[in-house]
PDB file of N, CA and C in Angstrom:
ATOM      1  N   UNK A   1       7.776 -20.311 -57.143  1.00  0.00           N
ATOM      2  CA  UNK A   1       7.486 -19.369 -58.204  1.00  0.00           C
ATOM      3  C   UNK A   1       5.994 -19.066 -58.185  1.00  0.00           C
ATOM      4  N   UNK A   2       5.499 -17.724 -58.509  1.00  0.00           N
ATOM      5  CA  UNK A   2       4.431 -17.195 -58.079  1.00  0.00           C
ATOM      6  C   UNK A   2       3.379 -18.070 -59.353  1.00  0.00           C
ATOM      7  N   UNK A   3       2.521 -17.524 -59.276  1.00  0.00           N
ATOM      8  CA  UNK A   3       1.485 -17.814 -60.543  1.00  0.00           C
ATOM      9  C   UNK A   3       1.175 -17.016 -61.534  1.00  0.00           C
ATOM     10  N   UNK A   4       1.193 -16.784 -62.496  1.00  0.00           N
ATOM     11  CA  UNK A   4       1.174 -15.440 -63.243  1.00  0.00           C
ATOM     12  C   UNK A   4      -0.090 -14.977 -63.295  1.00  0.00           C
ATOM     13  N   UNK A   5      -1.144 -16.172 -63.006  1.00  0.00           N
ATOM     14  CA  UNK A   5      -2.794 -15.271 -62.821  1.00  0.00           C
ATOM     15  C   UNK A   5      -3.050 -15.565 -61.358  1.00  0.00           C
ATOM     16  N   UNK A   6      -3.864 -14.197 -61.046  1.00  0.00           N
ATOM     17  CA  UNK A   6      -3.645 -14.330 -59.734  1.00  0.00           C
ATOM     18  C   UNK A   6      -5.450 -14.159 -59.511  1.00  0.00           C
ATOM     19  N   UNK A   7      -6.223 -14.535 -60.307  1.00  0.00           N
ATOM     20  CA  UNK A   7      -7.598 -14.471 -60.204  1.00  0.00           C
ATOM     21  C   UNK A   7      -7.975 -16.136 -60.740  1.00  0.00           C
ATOM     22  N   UNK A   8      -9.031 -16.034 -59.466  1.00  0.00           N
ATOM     23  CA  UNK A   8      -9.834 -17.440 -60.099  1.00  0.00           C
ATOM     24  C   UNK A   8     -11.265 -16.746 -59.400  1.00  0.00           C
ATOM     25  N   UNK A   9     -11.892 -17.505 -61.039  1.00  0.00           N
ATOM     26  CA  UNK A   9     -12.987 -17.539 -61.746  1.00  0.00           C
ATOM     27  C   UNK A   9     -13.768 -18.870 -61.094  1.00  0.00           C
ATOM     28  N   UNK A  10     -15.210 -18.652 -60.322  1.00  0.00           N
ATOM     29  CA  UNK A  10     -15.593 -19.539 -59.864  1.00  0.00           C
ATOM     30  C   UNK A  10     -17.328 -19.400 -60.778  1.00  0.00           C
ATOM     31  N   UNK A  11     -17.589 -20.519 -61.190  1.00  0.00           N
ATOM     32  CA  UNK A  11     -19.165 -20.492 -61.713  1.00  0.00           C
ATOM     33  C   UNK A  11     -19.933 -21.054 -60.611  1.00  0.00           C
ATOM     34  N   UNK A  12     -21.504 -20.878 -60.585  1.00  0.00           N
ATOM     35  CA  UNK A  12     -22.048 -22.137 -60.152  1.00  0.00           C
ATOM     36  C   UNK A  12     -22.262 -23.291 -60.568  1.00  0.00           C
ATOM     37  N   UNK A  13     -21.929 -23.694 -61.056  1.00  0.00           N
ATOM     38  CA  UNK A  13     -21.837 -24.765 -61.434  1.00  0.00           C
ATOM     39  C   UNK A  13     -20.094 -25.274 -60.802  1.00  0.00           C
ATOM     40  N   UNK A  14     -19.391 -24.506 -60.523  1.00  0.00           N
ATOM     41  CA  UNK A  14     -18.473 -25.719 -59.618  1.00  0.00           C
ATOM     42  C   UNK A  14     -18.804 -25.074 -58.185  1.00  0.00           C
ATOM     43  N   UNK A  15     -19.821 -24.853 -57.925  1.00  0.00           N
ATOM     44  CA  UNK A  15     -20.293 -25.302 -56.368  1.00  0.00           C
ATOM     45  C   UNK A  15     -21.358 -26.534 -55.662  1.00  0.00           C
ATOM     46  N   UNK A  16     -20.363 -27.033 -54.363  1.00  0.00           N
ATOM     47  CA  UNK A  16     -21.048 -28.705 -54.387  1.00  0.00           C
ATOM     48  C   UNK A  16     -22.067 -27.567 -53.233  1.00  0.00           C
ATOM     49  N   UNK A  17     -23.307 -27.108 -53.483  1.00  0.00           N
ATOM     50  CA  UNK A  17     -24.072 -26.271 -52.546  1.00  0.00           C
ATOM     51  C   UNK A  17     -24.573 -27.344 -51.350  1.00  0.00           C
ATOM     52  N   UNK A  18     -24.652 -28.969 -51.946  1.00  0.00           N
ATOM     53  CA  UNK A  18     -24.968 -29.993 -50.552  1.00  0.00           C
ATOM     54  C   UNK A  18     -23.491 -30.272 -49.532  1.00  0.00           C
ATOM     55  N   UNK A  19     -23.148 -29.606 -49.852  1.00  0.00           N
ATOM     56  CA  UNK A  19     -21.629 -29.684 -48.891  1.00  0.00           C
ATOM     57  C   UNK A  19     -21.414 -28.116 -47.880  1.00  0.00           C
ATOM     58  N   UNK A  20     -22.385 -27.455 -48.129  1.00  0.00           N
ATOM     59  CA  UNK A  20     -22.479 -26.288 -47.706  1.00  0.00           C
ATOM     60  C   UNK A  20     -22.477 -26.877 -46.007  1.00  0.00           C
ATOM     61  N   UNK A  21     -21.904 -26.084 -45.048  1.00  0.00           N
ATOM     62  CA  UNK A  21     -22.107 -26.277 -43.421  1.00  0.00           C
ATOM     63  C   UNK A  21     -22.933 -25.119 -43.124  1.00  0.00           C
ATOM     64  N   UNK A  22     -24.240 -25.541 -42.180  1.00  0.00           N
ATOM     65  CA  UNK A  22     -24.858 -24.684 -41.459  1.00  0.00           C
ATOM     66  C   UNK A  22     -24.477 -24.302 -39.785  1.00  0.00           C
ATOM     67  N   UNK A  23     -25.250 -23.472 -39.292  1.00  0.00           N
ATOM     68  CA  UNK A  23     -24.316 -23.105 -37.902  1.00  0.00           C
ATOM     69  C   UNK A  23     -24.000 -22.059 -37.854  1.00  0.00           C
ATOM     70  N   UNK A  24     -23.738 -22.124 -36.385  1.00  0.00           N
ATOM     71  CA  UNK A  24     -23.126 -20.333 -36.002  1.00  0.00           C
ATOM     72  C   UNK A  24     -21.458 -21.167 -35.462  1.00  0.00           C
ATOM     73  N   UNK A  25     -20.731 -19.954 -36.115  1.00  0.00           N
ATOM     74  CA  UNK A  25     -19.017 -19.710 -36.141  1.00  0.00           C
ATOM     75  C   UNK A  25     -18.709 -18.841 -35.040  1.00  0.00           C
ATOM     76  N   UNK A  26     -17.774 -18.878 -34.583  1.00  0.00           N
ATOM     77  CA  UNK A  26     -16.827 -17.802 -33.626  1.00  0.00           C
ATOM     78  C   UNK A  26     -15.630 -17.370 -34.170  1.00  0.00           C
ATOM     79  N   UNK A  27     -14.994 -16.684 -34.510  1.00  0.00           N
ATOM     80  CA  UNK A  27     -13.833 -16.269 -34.938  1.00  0.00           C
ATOM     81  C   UNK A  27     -12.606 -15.221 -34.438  1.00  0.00           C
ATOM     82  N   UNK A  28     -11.789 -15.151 -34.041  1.00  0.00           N
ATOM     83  CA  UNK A  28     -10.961 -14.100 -33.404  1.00  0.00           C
ATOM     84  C   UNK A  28      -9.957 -13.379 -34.491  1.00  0.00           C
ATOM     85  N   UNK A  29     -10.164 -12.389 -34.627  1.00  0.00           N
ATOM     86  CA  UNK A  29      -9.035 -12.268 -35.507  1.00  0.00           C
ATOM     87  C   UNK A  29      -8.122 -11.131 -35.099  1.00  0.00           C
ATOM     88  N   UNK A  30      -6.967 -10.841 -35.493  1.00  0.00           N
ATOM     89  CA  UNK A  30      -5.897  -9.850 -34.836  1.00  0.00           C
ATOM     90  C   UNK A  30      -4.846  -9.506 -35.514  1.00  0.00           C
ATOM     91  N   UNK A  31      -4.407  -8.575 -35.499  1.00  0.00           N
ATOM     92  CA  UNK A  31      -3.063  -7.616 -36.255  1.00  0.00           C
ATOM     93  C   UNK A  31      -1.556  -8.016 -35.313  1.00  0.00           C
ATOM     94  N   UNK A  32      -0.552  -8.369 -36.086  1.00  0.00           N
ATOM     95  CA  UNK A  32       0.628  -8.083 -35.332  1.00  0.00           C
ATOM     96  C   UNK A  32       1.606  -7.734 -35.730  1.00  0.00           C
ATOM     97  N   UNK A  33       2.112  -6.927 -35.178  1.00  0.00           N
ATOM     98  CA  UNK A  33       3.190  -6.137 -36.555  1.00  0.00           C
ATOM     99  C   UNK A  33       4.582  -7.141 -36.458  1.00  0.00           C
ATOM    100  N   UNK A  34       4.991  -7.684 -35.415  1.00  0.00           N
ATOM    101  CA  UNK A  34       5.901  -9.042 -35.886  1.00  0.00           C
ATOM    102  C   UNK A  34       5.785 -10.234 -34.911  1.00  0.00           C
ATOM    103  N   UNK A  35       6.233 -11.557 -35.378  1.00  0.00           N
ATOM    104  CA  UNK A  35       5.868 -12.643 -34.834  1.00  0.00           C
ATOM    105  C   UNK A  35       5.733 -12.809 -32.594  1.00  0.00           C
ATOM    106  N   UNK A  36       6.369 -11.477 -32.425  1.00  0.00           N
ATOM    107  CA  UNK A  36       6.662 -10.971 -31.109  1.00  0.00           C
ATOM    108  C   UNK A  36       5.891 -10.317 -30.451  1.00  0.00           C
ATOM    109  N   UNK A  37       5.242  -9.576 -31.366  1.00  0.00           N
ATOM    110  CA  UNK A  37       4.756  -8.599 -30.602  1.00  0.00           C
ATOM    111  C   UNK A  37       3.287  -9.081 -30.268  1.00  0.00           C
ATOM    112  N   UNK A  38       2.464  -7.876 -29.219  1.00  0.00           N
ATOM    113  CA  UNK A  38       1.531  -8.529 -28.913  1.00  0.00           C
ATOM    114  C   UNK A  38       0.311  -7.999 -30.233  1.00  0.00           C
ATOM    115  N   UNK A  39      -1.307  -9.008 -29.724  1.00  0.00           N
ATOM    116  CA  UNK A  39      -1.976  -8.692 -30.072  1.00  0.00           C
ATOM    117  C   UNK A  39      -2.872  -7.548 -30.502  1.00  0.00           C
ATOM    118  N   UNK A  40      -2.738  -7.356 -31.539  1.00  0.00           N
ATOM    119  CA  UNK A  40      -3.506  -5.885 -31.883  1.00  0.00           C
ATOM    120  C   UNK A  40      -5.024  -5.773 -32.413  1.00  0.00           C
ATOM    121  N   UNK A  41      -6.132  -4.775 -32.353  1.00  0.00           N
ATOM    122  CA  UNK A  41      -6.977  -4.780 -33.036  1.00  0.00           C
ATOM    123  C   UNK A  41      -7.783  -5.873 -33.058  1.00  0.00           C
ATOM    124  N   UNK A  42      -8.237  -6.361 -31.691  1.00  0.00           N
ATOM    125  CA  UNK A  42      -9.008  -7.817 -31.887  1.00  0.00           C
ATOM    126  C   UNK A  42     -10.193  -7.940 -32.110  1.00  0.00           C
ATOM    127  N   UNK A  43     -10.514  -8.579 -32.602  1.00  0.00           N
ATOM    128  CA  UNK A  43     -12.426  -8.497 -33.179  1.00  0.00           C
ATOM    129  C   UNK A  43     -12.581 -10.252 -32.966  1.00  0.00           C
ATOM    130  N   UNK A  44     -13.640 -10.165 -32.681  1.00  0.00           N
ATOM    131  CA  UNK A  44     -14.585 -11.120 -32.467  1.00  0.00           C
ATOM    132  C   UNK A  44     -15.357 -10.757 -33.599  1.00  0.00           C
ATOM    133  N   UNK A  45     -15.356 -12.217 -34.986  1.00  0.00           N
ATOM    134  CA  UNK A  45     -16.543 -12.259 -35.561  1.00  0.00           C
ATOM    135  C   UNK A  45     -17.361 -13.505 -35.786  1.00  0.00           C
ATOM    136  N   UNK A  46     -18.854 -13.323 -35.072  1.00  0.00           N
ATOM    137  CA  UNK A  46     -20.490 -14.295 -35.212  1.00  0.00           C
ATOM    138  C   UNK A  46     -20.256 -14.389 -36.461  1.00  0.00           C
ATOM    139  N   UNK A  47     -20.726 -15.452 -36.926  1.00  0.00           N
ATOM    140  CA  UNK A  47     -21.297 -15.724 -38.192  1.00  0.00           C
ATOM    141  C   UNK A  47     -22.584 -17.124 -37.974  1.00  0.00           C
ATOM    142  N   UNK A  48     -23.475 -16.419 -38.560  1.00  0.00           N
ATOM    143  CA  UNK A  48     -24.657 -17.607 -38.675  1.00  0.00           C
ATOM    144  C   UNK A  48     -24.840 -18.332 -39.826  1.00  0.00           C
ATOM    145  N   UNK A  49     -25.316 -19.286 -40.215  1.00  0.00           N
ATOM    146  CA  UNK A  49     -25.455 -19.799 -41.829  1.00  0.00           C
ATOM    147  C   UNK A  49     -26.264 -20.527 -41.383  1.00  0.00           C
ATOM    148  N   UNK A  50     -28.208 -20.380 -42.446  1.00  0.00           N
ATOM    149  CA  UNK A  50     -28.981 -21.134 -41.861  1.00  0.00           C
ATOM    150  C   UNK A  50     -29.623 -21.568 -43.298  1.00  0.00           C
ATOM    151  N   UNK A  51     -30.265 -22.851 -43.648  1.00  0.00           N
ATOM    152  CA  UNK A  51     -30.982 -23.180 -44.622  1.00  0.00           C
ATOM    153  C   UNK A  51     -32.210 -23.172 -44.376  1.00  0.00           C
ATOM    154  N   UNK A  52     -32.880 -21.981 -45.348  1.00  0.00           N
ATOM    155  CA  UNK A  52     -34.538 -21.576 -44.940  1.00  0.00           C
ATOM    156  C   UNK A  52     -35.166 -20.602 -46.247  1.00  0.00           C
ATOM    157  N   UNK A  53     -36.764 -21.199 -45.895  1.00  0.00           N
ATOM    158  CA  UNK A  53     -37.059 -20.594 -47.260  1.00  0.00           C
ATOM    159  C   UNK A  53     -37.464 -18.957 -47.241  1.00  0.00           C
ATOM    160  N   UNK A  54     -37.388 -18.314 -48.579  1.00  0.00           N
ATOM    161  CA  UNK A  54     -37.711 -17.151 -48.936  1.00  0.00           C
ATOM    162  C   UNK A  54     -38.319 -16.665 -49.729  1.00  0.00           C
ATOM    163  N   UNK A  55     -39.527 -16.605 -49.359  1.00  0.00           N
ATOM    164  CA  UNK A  55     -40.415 -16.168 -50.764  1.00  0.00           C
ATOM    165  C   UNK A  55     -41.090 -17.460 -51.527  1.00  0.00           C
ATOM    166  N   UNK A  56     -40.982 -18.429 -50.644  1.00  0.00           N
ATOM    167  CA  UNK A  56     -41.370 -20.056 -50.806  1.00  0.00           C
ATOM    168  C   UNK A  56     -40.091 -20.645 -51.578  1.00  0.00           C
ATOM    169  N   UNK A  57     -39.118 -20.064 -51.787  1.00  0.00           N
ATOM    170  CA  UNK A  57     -37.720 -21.158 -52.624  1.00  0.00           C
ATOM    171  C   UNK A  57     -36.868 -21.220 -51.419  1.00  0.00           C
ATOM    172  N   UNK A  58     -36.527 -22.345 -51.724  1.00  0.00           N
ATOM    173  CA  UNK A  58     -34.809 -22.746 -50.561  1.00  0.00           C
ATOM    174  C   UNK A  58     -33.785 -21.796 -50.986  1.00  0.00           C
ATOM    175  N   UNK A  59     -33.820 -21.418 -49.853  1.00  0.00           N
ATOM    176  CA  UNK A  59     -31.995 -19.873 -49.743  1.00  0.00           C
ATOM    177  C   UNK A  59     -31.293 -20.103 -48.377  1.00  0.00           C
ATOM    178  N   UNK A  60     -30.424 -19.677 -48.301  1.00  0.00           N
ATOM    179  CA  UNK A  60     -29.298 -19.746 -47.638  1.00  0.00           C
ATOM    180  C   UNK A  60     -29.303 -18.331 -47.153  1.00  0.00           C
ATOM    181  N   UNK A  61     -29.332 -18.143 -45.534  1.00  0.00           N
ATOM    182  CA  UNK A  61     -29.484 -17.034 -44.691  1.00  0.00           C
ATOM    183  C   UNK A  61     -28.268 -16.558 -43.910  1.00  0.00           C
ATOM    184  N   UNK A  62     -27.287 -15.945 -44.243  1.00  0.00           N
ATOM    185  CA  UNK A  62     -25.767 -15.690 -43.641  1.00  0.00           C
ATOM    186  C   UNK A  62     -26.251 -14.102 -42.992  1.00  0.00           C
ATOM    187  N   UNK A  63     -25.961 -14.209 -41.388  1.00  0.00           N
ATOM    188  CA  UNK A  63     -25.346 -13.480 -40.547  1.00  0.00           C
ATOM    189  C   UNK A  63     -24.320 -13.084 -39.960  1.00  0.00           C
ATOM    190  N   UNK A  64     -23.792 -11.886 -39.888  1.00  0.00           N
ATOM    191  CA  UNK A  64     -22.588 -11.855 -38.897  1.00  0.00           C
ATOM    192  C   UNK A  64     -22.498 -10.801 -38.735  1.00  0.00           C
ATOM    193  N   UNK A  65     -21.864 -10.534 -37.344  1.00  0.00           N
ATOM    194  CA  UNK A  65     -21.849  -9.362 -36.835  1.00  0.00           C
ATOM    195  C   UNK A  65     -19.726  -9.255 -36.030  1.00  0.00           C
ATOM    196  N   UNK A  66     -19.578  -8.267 -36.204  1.00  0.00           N
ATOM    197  CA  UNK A  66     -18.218  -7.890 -35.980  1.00  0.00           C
ATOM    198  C   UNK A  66     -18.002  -7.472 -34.538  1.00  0.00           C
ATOM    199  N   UNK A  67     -17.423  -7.503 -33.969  1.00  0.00           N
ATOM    200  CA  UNK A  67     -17.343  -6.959 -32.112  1.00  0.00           C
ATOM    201  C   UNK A  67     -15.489  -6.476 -32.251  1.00  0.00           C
ATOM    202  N   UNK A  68     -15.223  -5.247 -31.444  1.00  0.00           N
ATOM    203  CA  UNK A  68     -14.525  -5.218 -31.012  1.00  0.00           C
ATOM    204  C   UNK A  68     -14.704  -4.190 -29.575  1.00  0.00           C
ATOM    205  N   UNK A  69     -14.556  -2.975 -29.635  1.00  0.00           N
ATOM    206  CA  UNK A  69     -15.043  -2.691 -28.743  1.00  0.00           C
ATOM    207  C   UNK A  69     -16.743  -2.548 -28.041  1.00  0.00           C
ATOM    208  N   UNK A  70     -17.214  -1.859 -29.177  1.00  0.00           N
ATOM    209  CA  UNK A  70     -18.558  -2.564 -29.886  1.00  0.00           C
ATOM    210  C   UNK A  70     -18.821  -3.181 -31.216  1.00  0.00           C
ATOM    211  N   UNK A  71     -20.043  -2.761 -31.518  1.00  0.00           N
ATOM    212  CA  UNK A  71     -20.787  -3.761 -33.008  1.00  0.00           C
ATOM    213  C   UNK A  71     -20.021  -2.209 -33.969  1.00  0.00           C
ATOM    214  N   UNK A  72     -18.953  -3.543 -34.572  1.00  0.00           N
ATOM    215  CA  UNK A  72     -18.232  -2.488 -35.642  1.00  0.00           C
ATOM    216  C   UNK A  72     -19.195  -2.911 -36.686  1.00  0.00           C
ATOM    217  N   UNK A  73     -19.445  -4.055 -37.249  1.00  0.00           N
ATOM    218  CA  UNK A  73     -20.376  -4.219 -38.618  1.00  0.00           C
ATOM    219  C   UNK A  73     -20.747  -5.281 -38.592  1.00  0.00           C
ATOM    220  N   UNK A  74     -22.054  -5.230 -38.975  1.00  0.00           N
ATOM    221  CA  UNK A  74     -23.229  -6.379 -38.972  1.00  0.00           C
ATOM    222  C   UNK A  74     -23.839  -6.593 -40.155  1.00  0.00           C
ATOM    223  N   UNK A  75     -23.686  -7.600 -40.729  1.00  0.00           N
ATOM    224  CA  UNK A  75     -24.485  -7.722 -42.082  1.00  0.00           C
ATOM    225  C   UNK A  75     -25.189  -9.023 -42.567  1.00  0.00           C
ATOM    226  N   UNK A  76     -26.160  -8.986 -43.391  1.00  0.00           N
ATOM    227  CA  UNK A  76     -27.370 -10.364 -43.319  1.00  0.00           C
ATOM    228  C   UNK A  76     -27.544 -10.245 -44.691  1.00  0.00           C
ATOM    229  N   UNK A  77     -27.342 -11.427 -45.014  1.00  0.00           N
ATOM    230  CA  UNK A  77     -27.289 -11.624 -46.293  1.00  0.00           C
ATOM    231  C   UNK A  77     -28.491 -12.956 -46.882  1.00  0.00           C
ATOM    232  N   UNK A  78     -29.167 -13.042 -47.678  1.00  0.00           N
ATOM    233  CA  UNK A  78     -29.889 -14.130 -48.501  1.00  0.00           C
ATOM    234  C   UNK A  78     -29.442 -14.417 -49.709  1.00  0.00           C
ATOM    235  N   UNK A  79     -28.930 -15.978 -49.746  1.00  0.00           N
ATOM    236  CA  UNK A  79     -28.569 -16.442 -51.252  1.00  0.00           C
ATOM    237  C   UNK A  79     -29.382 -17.287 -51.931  1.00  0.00           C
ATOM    238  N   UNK A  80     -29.487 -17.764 -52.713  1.00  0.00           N
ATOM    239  CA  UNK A  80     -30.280 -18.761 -53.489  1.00  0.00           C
ATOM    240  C   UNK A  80     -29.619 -20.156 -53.297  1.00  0.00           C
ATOM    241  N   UNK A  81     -30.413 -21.176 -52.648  1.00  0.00           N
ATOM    242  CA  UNK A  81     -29.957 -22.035 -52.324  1.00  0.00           C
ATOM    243  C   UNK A  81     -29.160 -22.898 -53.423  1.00  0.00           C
ATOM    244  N   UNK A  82     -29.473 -23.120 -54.959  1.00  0.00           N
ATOM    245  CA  UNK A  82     -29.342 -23.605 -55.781  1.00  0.00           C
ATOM    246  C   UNK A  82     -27.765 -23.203 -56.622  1.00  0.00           C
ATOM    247  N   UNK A  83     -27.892 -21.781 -56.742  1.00  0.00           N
ATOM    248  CA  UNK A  83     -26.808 -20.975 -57.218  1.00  0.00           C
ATOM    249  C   UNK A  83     -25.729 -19.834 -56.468  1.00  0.00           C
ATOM    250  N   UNK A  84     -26.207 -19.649 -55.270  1.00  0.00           N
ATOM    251  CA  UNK A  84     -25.635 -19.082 -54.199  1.00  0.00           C
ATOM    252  C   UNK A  84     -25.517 -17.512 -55.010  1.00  0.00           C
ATOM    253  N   UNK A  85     -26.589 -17.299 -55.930  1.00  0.00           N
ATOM    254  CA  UNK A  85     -26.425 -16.225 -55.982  1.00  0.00           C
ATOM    255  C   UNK A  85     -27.180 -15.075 -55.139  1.00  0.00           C
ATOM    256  N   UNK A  86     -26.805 -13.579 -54.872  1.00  0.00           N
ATOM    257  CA  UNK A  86     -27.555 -12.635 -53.929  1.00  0.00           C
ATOM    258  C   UNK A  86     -28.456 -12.458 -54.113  1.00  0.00           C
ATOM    259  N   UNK A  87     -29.610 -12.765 -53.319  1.00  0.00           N
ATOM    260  CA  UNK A  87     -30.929 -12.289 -53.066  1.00  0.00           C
ATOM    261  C   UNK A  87     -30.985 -10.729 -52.511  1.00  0.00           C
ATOM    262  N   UNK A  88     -30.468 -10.878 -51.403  1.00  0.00           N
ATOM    263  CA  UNK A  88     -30.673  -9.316 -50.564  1.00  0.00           C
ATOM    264  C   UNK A  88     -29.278  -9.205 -49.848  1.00  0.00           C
ATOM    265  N   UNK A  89     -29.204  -8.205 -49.691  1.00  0.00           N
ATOM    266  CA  UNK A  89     -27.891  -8.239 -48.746  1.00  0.00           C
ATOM    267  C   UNK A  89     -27.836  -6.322 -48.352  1.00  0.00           C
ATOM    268  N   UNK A  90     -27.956  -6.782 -46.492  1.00  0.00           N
ATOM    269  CA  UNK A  90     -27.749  -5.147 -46.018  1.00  0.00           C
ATOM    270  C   UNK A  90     -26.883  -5.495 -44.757  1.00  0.00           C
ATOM    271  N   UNK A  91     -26.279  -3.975 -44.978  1.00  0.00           N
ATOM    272  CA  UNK A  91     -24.690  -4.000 -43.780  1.00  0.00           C
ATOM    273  C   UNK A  91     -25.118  -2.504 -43.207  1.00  0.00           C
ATOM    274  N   UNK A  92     -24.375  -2.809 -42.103  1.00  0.00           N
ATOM    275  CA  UNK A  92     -24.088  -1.693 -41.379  1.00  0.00           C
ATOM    276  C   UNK A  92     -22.634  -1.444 -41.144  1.00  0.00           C
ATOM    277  N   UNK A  93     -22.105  -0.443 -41.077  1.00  0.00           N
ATOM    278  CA  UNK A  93     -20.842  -0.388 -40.535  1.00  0.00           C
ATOM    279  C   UNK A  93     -20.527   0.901 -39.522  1.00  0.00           C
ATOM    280  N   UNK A  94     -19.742   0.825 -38.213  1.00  0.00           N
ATOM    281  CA  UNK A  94     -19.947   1.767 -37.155  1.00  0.00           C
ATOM    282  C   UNK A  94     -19.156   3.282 -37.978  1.00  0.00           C
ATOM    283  N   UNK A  95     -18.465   2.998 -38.285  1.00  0.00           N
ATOM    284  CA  UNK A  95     -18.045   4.691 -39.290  1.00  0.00           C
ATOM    285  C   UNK A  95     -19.036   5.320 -40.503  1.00  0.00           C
ATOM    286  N   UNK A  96     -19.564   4.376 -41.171  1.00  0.00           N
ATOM    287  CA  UNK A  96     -20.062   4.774 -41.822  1.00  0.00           C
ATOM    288  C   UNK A  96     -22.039   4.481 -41.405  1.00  0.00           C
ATOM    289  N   UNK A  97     -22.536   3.919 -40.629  1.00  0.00           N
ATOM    290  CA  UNK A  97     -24.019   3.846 -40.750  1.00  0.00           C
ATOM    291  C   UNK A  97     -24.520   3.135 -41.068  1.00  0.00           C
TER     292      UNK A  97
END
């Protein structure tokens, strides 16, 4: 049986931010229209996550960039190390710029 709320509400305060993992990720991801068929739409996505300061405070530096045939979307983000809230955050995306 489903859940009748289908949103959760996260504060900072229930984030353990010293449990955070730094590092660069690899990821494959893909479409298939049934358990048979083949692979569709494959992208390769980087992701970086680095702990470094900004502006002299500890933040959290997330990269990633999207690949499929080329760089579909790339985006870099700065959080606040403390509250993981957005500092800056700019994207690109290949349809739109």
């Amino acid at each position: 049986m489903a859940s009748p709320i289908d949103t959760i509400n996260i504060k900072a305060g229930d984030l353990d931010m010293k449990a955070l993992q730094t590092g660069s990720y690899r990821y494959i991801l893909y479409n298939q229209q049934t358990k048979q068929s083949p692979a569709q739409r494959i992208t390769l996505v980087k992701i970086n996550v680095e702990a470094k300061q900004y502006h002299n405070k500890p933040a959290i530096f997330v990269s990633q960039q999207w690949d499929r045939d080329t760089i579909m979307h790339a985006a870099s983000s700065i959080f606040n190390a403390k509250d993981f809230s957005t500092i800056l955050h700019e994207s690109w995306w290949k349809r739109l710029g």
